[in-house]
Protein backbone atom coordinates (compact mmCIF):
# COMPACT_ATOMS: atom_id res chain seq x y z
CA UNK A 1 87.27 153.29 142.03
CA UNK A 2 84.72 155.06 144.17
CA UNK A 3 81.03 154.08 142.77
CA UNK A 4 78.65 156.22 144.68
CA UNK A 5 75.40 154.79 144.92
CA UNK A 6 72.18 156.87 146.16
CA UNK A 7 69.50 155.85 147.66
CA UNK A 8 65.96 155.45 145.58
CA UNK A 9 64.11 157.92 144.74
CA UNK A 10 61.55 158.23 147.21
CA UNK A 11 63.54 157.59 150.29
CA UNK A 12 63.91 159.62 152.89
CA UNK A 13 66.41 162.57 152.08
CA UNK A 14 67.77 162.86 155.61
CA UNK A 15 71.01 163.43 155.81
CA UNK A 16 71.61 163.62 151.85
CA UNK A 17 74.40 165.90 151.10
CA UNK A 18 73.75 169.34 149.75
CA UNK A 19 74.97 170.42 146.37
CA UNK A 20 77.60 172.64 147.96
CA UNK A 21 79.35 169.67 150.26
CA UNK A 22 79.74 167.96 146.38
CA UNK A 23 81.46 171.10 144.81
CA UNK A 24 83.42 171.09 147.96
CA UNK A 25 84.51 167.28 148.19
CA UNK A 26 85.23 167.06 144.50
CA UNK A 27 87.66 170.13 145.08
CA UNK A 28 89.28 168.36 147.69
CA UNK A 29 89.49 165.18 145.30
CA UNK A 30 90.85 167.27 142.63
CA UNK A 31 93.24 169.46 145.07
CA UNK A 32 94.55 166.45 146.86
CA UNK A 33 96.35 164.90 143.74
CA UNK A 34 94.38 161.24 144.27
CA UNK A 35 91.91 162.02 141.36
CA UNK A 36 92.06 160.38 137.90
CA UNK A 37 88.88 160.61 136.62
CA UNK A 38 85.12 160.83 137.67
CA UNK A 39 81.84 161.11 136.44
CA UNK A 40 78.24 161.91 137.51
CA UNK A 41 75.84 159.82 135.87
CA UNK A 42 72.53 161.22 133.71
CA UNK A 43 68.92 160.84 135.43
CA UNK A 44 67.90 157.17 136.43
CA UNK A 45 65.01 157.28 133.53
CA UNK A 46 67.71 158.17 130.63
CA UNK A 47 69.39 154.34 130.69
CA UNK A 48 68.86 151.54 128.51
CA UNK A 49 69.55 148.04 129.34
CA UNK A 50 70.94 145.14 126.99
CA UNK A 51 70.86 141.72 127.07
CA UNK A 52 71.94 139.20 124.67
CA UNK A 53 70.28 136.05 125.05
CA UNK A 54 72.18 132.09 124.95
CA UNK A 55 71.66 132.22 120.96
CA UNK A 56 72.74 135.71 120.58
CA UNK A 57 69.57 137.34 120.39
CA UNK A 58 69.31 141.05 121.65
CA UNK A 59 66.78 142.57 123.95
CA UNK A 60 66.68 146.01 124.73
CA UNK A 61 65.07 147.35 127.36
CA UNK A 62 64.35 151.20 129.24
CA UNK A 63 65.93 151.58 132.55
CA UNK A 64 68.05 149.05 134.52
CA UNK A 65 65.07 147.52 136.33
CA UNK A 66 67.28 146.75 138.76
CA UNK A 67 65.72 144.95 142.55
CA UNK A 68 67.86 147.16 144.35
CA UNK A 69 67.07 149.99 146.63
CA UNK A 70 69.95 151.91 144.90
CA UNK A 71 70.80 153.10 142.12
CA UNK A 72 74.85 153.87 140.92
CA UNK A 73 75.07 157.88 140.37
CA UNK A 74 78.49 158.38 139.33
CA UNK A 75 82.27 157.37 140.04
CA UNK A 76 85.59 158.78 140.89
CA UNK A 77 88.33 157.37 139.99
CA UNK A 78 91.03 157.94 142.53
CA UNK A 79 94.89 156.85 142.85
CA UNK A 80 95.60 155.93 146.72
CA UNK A 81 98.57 154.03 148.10
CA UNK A 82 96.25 151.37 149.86
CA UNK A 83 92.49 150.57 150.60
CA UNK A 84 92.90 152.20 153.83
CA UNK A 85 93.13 155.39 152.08
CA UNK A 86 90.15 154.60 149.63
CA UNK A 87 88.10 153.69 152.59
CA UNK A 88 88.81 157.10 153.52
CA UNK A 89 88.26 159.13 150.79
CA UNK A 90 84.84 156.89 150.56
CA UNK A 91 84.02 157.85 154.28
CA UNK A 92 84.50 161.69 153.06
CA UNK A 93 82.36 161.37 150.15
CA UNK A 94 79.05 162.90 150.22
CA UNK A 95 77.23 160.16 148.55
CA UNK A 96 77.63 158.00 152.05
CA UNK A 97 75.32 159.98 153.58
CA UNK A 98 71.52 159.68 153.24
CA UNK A 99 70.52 156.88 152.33
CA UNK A 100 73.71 155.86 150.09
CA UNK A 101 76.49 154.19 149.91
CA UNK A 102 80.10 153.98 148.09
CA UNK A 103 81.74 151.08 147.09
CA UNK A 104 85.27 150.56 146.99
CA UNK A 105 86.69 148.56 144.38
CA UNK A 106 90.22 148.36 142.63
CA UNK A 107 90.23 148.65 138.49
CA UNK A 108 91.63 145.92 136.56
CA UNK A 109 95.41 146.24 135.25
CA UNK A 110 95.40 143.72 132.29
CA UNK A 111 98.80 145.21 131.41
C-alpha cells in the first residue's frame, strides 16, 4: 500500500505536483496492471476522530488533531513482486514531491 502523505497546509508548495502529473501517474498505475485499488481522501476539516476510553467510554472529536506536519491524502493500493518495485512506484508518485511523502507498507493477509 502506497499512503501518500502531503505536507500541511501552509507549507511551502514548491515542488508540489500539479493536477495534471496526478491524472498522468494514476494512468500509469492503472495502465501498468500493479493497481488494486486507491483512493483520494476528502478535505483535512471533513474527519472525525474516535476514541474509546479504558472503561469504554466514547469521545468524539473534529479533525485528527494530529502533531504531525502531515497529513495522509489518499492511498493506492498496488500489487508488485517485491518492495523494490513499491519503492519505485512510491519514487514516481507525485505526492513525494513538495513537501510530502509516501509510505510503503505491505497489507495484512490473515488468510
Amino acid at each position: 500500500m502506497l499512503l501518500i502523505n502531503s505536507a500541511a497546509t501552509g507549507d511551502d508548495d514548491a515542488g508540489a505536483a500539479s493536477f495534471e502529473e496526478w491524472v498522468a501517474y494514476d494512468k500509469t498505475v492503472r495502465e501498468s496492471g500493479a493497481y488494486v485499488s486507491g483512493e483520494s481522501l476528502a478535505d483535512l476539516t471533513t474527519a472525525t476522530t474516535v476514541r474509546v476510553g479504558p472503561s469504554g467510554e466514547r469521545a468524539v472529536t473534529d479533525g485528527p488533531f494530529a502533531e504531525t506536519r502531515e497529513v495522509l491524502g489518499g492511498f493506492y493500493v498496488i500489487d508488485v513482486p517485491d518492495l523494490d518495485v513499491a519503492l519505485d512506484w512510491a519514487a514516481r508518485c507525485p505526492g513525494a514531491r513538495g513537501g510530502g511523502s509516501v509510505v510503503v507498507r505491505p497489507v495484512a493477509d490473515f488468510g
